[in-house]
N, C-alpha and C. Protein backbone atom coordinates (compact mmCIF):
# COMPACT_ATOMS: atom_id res chain seq x y z
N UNK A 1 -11.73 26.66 -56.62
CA UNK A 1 -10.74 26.52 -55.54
C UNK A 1 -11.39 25.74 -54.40
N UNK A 2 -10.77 24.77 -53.90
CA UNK A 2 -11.37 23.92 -52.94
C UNK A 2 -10.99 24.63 -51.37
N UNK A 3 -12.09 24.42 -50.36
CA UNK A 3 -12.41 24.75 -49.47
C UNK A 3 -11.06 24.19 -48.66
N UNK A 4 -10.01 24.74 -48.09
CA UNK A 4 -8.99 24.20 -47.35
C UNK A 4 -9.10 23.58 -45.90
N UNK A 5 -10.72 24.47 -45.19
CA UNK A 5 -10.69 23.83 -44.34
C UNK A 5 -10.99 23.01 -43.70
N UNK A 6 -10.35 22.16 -42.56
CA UNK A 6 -10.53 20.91 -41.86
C UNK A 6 -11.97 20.75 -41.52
N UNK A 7 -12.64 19.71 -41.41
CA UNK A 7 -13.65 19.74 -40.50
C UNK A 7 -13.34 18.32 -40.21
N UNK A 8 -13.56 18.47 -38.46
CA UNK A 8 -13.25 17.60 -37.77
C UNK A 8 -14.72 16.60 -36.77
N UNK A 9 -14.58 15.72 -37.08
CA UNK A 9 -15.71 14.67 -36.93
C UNK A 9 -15.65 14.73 -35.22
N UNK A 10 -17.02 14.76 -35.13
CA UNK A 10 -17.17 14.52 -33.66
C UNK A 10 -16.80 13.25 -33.60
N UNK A 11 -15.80 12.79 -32.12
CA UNK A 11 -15.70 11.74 -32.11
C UNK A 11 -16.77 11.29 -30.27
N UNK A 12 -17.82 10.74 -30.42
CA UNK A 12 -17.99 10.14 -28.91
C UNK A 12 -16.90 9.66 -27.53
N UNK A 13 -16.86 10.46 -26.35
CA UNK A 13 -15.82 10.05 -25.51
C UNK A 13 -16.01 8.65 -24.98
N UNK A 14 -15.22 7.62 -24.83
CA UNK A 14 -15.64 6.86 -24.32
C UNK A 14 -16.18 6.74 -22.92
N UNK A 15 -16.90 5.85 -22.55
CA UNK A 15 -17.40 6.02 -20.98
C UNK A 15 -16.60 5.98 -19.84
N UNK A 16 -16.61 7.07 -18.79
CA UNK A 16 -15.67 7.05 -18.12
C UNK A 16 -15.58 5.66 -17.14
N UNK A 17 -14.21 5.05 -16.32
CA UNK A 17 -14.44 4.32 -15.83
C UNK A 17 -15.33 3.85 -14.52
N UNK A 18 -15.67 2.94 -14.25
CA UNK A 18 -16.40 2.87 -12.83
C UNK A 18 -15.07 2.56 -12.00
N UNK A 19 -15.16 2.52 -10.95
CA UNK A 19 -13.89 2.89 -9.66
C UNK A 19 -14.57 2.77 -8.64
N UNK A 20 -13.84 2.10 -7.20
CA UNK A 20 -14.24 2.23 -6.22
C UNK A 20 -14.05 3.30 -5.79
N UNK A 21 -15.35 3.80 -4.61
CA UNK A 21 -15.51 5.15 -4.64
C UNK A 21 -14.36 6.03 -3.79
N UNK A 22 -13.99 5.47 -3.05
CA UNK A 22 -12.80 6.34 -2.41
C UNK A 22 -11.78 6.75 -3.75
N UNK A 23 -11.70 6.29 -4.63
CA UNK A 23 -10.81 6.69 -5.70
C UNK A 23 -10.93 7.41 -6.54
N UNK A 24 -11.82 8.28 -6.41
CA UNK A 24 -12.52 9.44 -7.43
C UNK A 24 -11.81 11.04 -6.43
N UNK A 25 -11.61 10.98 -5.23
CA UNK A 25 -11.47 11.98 -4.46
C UNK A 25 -10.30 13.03 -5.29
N UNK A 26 -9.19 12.23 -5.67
CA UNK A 26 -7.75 12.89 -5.76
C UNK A 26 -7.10 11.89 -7.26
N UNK A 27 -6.78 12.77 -8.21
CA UNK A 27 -5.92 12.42 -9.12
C UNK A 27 -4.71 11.44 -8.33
N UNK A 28 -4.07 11.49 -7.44
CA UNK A 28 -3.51 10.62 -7.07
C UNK A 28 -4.32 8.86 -6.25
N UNK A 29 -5.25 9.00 -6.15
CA UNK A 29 -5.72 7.97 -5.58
C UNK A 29 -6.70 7.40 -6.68
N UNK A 30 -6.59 7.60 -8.45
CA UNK A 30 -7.12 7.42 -9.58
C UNK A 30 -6.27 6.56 -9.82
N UNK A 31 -4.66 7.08 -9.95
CA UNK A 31 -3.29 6.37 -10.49
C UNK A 31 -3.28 5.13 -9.68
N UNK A 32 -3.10 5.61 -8.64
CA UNK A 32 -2.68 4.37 -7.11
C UNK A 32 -4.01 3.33 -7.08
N UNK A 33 -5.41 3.89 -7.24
CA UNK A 33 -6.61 2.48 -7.41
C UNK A 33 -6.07 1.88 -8.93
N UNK A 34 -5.89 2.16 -9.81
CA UNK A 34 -6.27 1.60 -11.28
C UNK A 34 -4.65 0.73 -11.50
N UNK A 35 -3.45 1.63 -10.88
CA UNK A 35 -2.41 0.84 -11.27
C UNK A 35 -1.73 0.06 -10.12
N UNK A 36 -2.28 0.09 -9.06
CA UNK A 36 -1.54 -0.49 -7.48
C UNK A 36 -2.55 -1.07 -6.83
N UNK A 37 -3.51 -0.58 -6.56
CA UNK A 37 -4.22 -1.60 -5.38
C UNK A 37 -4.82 -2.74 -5.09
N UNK A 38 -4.51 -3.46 -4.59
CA UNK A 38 -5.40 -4.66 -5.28
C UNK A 38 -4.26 -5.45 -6.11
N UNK A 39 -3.05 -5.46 -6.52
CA UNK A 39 -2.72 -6.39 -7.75
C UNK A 39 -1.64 -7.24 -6.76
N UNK A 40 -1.04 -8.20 -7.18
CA UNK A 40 -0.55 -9.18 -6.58
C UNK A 40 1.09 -8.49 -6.38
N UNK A 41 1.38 -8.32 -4.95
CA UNK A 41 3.09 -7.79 -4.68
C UNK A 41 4.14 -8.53 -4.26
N UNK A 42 4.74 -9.06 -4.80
CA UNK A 42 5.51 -9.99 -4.31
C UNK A 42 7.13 -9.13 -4.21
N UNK A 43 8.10 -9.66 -2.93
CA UNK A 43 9.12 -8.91 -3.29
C UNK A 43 9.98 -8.70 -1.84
N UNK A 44 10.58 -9.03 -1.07
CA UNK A 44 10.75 -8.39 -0.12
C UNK A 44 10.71 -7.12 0.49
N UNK A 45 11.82 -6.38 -0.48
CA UNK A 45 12.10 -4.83 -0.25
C UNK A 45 10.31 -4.29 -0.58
N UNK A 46 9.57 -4.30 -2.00
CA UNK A 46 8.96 -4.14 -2.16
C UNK A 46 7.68 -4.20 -1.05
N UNK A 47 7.69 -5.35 -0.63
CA UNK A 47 6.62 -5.25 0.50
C UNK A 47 7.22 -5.15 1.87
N UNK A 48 8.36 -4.63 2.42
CA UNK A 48 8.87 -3.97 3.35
C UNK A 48 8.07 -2.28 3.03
N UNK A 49 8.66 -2.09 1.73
CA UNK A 49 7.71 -0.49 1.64
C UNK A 49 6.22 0.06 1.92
N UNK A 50 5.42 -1.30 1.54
CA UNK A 50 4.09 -1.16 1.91
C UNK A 50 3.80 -1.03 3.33
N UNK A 51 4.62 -2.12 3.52
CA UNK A 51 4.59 -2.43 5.49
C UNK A 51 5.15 -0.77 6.04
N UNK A 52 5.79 -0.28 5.63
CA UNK A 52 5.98 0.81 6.38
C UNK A 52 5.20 1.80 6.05
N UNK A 53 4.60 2.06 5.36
CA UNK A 53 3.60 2.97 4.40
C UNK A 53 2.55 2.99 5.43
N UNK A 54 2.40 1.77 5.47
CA UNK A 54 0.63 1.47 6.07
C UNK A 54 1.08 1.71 7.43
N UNK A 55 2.17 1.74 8.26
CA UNK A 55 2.53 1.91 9.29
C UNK A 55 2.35 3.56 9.67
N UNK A 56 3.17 4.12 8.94
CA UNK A 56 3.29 5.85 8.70
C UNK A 56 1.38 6.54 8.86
N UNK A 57 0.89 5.74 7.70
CA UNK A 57 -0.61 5.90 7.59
C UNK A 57 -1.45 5.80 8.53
N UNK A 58 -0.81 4.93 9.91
CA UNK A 58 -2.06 5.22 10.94
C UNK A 58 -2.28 6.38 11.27
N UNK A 59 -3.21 6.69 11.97
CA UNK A 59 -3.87 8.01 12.04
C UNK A 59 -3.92 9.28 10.92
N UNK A 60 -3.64 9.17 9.45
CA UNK A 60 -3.47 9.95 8.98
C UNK A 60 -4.34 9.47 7.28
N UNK A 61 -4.40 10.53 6.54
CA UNK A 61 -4.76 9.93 5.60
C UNK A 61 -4.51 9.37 4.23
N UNK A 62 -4.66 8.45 3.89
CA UNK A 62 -3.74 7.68 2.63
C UNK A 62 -3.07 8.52 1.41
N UNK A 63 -3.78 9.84 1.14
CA UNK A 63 -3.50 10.81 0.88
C UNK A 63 -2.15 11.19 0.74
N UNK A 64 -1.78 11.45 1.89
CA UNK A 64 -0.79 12.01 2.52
C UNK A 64 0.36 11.32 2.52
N UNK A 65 0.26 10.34 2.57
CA UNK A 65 1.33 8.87 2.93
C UNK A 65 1.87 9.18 0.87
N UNK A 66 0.59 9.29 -0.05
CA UNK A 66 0.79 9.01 -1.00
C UNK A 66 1.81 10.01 -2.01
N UNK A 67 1.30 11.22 -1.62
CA UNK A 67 1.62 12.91 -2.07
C UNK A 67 3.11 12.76 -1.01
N UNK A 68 3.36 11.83 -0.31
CA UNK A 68 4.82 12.09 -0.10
C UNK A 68 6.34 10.85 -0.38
N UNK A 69 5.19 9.46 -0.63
CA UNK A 69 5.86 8.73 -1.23
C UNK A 69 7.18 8.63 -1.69
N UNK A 70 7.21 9.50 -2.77
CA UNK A 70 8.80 9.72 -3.20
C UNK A 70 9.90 10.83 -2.14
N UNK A 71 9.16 11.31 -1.48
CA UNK A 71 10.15 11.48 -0.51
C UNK A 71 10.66 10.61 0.70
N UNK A 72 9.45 9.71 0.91
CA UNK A 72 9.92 8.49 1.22
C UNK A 72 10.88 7.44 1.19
N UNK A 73 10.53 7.42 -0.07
CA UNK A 73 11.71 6.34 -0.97
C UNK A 73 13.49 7.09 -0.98
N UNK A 74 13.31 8.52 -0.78
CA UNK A 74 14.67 8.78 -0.52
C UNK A 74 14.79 8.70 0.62
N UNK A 75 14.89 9.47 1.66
CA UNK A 75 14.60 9.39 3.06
C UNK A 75 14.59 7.88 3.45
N UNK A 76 14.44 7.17 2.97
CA UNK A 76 14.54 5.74 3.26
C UNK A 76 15.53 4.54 2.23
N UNK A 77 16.23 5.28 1.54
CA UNK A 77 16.76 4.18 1.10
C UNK A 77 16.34 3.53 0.27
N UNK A 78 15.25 4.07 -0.66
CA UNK A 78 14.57 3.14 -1.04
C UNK A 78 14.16 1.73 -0.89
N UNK A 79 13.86 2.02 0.41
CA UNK A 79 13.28 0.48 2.00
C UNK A 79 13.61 -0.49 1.22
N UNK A 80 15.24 -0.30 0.34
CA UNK A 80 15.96 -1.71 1.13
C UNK A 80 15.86 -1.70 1.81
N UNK A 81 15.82 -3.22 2.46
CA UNK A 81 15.86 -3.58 4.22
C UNK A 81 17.13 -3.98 4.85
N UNK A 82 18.34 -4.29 4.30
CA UNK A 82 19.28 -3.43 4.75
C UNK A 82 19.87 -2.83 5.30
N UNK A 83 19.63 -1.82 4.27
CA UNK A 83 19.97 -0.15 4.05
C UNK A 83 19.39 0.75 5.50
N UNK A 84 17.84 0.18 5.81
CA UNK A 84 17.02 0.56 6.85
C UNK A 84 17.70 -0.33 7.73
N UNK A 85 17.54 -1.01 8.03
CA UNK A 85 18.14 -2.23 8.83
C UNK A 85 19.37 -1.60 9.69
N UNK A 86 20.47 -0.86 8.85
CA UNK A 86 21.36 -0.45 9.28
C UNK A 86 21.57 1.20 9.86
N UNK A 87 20.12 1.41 9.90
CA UNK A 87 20.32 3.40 10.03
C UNK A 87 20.41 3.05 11.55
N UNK A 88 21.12 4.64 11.88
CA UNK A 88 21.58 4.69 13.68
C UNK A 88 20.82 5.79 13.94
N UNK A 89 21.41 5.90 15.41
CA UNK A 89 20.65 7.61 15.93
C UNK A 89 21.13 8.64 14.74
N UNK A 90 21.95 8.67 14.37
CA UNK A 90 21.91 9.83 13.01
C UNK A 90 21.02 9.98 12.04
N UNK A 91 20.71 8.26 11.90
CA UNK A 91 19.61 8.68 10.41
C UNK A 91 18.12 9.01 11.08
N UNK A 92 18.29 8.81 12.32
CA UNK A 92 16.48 8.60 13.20
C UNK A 92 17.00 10.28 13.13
N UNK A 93 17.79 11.20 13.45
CA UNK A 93 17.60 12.72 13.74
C UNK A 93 17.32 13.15 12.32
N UNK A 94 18.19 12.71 11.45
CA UNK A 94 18.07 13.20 10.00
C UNK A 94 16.60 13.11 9.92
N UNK A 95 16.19 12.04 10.05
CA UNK A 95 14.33 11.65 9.12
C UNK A 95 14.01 12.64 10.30
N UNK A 96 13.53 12.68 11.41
CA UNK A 96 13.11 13.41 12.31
C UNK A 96 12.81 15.03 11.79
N UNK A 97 14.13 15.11 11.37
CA UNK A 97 14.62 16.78 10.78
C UNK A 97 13.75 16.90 9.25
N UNK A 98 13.31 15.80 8.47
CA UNK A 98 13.13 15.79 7.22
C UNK A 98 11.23 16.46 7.35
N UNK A 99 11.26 17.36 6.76
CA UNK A 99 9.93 17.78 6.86
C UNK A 99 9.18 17.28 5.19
N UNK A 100 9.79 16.40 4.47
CA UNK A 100 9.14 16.47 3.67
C UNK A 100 8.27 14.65 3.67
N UNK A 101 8.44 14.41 5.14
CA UNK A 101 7.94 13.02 4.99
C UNK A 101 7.29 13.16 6.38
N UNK A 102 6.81 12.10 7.11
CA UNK A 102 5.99 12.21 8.39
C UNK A 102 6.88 12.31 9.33
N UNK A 103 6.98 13.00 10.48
CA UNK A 103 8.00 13.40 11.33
C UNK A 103 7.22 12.46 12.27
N UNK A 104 7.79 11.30 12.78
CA UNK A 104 6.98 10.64 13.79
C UNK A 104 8.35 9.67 14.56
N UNK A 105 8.36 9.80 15.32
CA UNK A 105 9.73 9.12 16.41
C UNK A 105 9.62 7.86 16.08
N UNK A 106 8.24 7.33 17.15
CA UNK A 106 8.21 5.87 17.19
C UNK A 106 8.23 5.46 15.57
N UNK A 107 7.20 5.90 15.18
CA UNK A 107 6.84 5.45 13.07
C UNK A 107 8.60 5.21 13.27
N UNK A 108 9.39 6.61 12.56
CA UNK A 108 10.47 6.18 12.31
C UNK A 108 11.42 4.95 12.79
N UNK A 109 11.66 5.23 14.29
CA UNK A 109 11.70 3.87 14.89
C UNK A 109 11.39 2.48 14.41
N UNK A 110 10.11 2.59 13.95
CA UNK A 110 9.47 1.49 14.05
C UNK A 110 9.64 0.57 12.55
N UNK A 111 10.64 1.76 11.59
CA UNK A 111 10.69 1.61 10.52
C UNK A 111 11.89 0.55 10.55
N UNK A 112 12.54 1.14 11.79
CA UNK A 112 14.34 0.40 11.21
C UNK A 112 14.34 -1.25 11.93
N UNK A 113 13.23 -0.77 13.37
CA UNK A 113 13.18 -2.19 14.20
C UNK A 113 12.61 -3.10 13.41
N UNK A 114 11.71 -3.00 12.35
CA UNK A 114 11.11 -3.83 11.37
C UNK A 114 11.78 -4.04 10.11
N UNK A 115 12.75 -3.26 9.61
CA UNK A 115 13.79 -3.67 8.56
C UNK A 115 14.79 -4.82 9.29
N UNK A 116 14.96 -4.64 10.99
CA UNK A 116 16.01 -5.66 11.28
C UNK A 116 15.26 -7.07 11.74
N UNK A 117 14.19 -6.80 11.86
CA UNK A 117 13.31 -7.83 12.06
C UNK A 117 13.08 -8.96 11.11
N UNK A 118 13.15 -8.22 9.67
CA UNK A 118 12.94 -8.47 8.40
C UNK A 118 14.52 -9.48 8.32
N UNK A 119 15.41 -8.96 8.64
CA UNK A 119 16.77 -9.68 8.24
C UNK A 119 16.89 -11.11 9.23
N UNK A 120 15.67 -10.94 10.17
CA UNK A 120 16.03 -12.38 10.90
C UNK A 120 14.70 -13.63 10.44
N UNK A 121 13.77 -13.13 9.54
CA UNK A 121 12.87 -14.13 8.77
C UNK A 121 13.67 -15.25 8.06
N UNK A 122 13.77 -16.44 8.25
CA UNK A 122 14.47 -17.62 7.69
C UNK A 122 13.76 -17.89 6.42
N UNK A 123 12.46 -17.42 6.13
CA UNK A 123 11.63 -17.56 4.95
C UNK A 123 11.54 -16.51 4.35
N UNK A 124 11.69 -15.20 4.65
CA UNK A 124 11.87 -14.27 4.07
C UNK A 124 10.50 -13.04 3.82
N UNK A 125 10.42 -11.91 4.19
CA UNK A 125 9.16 -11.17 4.39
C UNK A 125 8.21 -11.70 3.60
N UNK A 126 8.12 -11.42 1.91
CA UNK A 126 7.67 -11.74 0.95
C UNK A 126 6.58 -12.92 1.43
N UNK A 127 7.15 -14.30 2.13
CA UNK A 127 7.02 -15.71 1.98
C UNK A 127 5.69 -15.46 3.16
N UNK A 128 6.29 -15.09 4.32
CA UNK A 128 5.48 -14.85 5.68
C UNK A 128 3.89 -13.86 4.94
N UNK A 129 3.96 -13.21 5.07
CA UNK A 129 3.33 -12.49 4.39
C UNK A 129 2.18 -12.98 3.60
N UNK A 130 2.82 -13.79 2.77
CA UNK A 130 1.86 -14.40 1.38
C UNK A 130 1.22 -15.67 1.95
N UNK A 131 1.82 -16.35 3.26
CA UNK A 131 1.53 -17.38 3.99
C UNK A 131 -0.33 -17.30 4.47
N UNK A 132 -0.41 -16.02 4.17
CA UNK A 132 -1.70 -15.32 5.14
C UNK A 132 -2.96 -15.36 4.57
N UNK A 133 -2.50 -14.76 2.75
CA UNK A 133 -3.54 -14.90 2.17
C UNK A 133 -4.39 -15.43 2.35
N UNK A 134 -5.73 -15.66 2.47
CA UNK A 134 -7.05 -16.46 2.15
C UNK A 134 -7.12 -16.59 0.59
N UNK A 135 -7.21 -18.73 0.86
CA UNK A 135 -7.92 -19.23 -0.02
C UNK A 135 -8.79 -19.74 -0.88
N UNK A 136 -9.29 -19.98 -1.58
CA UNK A 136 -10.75 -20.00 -1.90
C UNK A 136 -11.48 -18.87 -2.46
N UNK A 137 -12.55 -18.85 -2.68
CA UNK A 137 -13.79 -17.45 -2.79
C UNK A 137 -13.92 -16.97 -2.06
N UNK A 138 -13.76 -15.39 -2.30
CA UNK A 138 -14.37 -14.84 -1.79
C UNK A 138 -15.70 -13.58 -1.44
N UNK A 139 -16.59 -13.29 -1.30
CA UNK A 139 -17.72 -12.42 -1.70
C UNK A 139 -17.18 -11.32 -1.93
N UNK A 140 -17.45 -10.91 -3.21
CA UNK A 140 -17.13 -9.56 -3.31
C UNK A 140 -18.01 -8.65 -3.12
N UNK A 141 -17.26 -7.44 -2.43
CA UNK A 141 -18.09 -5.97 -1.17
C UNK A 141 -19.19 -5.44 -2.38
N UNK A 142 -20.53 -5.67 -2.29
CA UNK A 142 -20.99 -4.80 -3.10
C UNK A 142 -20.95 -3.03 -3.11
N UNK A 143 -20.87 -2.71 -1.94
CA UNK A 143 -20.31 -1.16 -1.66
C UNK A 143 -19.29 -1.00 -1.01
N UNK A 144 -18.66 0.32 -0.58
CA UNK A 144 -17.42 0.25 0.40
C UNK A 144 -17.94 0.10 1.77
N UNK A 145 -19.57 0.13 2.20
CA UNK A 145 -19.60 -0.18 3.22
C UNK A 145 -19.71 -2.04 3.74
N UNK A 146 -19.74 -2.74 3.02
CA UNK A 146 -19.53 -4.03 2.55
C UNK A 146 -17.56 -4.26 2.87
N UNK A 147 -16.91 -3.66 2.95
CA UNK A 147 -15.40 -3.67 2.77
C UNK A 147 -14.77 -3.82 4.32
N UNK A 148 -14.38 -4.85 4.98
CA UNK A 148 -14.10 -4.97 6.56
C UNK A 148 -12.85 -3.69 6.48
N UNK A 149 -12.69 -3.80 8.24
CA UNK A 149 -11.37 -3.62 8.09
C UNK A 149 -10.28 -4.55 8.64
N UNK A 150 -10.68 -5.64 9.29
CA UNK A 150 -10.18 -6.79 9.34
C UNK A 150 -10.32 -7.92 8.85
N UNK A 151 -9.62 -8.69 9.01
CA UNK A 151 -10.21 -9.78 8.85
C UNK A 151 -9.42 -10.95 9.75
N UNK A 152 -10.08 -12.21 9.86
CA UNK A 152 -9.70 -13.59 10.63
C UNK A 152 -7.81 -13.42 10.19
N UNK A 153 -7.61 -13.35 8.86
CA UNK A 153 -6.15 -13.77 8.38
C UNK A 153 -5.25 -12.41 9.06
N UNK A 154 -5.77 -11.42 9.42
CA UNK A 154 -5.04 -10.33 9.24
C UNK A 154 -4.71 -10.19 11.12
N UNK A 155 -6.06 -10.89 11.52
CA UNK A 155 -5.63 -10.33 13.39
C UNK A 155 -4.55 -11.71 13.51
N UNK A 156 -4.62 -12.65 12.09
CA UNK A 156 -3.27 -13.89 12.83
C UNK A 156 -2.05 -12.93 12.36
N UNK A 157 -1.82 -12.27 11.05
CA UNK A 157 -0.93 -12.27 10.62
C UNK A 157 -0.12 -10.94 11.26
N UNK A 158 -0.74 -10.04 12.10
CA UNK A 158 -0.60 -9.63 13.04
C UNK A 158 0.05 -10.03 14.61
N UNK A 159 -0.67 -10.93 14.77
CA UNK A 159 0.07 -11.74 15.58
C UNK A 159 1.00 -12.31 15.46
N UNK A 160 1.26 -12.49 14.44
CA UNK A 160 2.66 -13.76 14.16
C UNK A 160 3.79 -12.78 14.12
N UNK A 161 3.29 -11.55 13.20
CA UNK A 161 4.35 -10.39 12.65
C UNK A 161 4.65 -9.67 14.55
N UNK A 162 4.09 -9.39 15.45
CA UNK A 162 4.46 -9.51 16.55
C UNK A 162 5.48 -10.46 17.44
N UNK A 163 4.97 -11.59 16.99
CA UNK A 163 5.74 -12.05 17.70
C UNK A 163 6.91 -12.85 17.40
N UNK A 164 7.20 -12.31 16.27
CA UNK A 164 8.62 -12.09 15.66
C UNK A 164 9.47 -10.85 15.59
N UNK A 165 8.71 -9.65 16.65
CA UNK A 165 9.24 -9.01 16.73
C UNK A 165 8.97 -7.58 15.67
N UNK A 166 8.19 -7.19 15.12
CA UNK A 166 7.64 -5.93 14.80
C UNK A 166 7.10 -5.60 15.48
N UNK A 167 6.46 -4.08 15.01
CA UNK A 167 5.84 -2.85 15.67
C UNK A 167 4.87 -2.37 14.83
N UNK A 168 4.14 -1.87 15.55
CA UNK A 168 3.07 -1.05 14.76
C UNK A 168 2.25 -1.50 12.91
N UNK A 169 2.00 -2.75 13.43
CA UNK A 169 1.42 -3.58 12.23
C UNK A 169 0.31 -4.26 13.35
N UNK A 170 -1.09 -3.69 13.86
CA UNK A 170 -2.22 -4.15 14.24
C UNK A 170 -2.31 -4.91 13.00
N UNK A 171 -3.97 -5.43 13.50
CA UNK A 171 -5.19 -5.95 12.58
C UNK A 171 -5.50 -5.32 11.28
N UNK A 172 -5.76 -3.78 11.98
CA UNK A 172 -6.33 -3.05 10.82
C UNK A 172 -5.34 -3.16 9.97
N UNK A 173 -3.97 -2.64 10.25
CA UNK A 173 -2.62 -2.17 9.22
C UNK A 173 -2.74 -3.35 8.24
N UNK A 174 -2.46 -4.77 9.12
CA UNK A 174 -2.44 -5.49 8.40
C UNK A 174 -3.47 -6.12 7.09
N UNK A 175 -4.29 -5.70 7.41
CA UNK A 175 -5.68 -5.69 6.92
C UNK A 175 -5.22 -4.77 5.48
N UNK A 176 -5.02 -4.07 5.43
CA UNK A 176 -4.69 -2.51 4.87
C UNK A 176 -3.80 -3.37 3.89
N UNK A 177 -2.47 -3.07 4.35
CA UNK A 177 -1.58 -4.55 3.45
C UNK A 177 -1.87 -5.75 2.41
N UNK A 178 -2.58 -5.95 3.12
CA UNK A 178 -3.30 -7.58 2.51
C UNK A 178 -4.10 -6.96 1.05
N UNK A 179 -5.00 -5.81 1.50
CA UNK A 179 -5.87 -4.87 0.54
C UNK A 179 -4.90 -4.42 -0.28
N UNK A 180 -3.76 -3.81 -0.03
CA UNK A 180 -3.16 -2.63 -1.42
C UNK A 180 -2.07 -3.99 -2.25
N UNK A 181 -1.85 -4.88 -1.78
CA UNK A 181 -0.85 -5.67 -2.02
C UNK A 181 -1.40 -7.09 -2.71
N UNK A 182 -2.78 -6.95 -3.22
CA UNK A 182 -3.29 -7.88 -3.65
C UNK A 182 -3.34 -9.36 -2.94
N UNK A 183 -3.08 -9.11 -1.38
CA UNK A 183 -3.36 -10.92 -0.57
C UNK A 183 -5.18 -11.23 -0.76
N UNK A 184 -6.21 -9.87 -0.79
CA UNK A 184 -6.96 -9.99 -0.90
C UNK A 184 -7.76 -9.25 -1.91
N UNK A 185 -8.57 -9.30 -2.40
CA UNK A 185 -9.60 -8.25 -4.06
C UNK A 185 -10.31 -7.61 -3.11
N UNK A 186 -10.57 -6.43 -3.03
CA UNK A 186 -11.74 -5.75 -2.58
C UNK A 186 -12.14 -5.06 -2.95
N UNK A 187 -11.76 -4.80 -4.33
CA UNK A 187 -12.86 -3.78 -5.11
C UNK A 187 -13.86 -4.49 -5.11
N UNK A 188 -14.65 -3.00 -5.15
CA UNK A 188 -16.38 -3.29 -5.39
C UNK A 188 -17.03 -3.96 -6.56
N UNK A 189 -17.85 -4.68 -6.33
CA UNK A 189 -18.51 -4.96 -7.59
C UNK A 189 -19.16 -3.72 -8.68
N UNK A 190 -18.68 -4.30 -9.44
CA UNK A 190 -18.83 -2.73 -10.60
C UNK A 190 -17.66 -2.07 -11.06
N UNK A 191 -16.18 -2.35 -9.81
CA UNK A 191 -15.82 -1.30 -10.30
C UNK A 191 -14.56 -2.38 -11.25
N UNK A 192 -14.04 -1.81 -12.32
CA UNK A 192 -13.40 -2.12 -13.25
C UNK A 192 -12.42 -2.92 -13.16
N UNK A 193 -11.72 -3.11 -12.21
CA UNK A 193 -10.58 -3.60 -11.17
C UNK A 193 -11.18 -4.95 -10.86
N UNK A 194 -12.07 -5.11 -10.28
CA UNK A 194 -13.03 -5.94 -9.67
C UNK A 194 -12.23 -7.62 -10.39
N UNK A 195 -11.79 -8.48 -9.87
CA UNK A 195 -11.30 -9.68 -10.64
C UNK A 195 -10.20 -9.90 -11.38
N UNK A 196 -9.65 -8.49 -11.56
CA UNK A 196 -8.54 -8.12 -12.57
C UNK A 196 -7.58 -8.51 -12.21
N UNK A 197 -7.12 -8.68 -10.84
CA UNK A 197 -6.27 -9.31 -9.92
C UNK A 197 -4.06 -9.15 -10.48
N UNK A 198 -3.44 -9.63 -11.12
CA UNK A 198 -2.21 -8.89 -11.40
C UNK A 198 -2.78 -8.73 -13.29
């Protein structure tokens, strides 16, 4: 009578990935480095969402912005710009009232004055935006302390996004933007991402 049971072959795990290091902290900031940061965003609505993201995110941590995301995207309309474009004092008390997203006046505010801001671009967010990128090579950060938080393109594109009338998009924010939205690569050398670009 033959022996019925299985024996199962060790199989070797493969090697885990290398990652820039802020992305090891949180199962959510594993998903968001490996499938979002860094890759090329093109889109209006789409990069209206970032722009407000990174807005929400000052003083707080990316974390947080991230673990509430999809309550975001309701609470907002899914940032059509628009949709935002068109909220009144009702929808500013509603979000205000909404505890499952950042309760912040001006932020909120600052969400709708920049959706209507967005509707008066003759080129269109997307276009402005991508206008900014840096061309050419660039050194890639051998650590995250190697990683600015500005840069030359970001204190213009800042400026320009001012003075067309947004809010709460500094240097840094913009900086931030440019980073999750692929205008610029900043993974580390080493980490897997690194060149991978869309």
């Amino acid at each position: 009578m033959s022996d019925a049971r299985v024996t199962v072959r060790d199989v070797e795990s493969p090697p885990e990935r290398s990652r820039c290091g802020w992305a090891e902290s949180a199962p959510e900031y594993v998903v968001y480095h490996d499938e979002e940061w860094g890759t090329p965003l093109h889109g209006d609505d789409a990069l209206f969402e970032r722009l407000c993201l990174e807005a929400f995110q000052s003083g707080l941590s990316w974390i947080t912005i991230l673990r509430k995301r999809p309550a975001f995207r309701a609470a907002f309309a899914g940032f059509a710009i628009d949709a935002v474009a068109s909220f009144g004092d009702a929808d500013e008390a509603r979000l205000m009232a909404d505890a499952s997203i950042v309760r912040n006046r001006a932020k909120i505010a600052a969400a709708v004055r920049n959706a209507r801001a967005v509707q008066q671009l003759p080129e269109g967010l997307s276009a402005l935006l991508w206008s900014f990128a840096p061309t050419g090579p660039r050194p890639r950060p051998a650590t995250l302390a190697d990683v600015p938080a500005t840069s030359e393109e970001s204190v213009a594109m800042a400026k320009e996004l001012k003075r067309r009338g947004f809010v709460f998009v500094g240097p840094t924010t913009a900086y931030a933007l440019m980073q999750a939205t692929g205008m610029v690569d900043d993974h580390v050398a080493g980490c897997f991402r690194a060149g991978a670009g869309g």
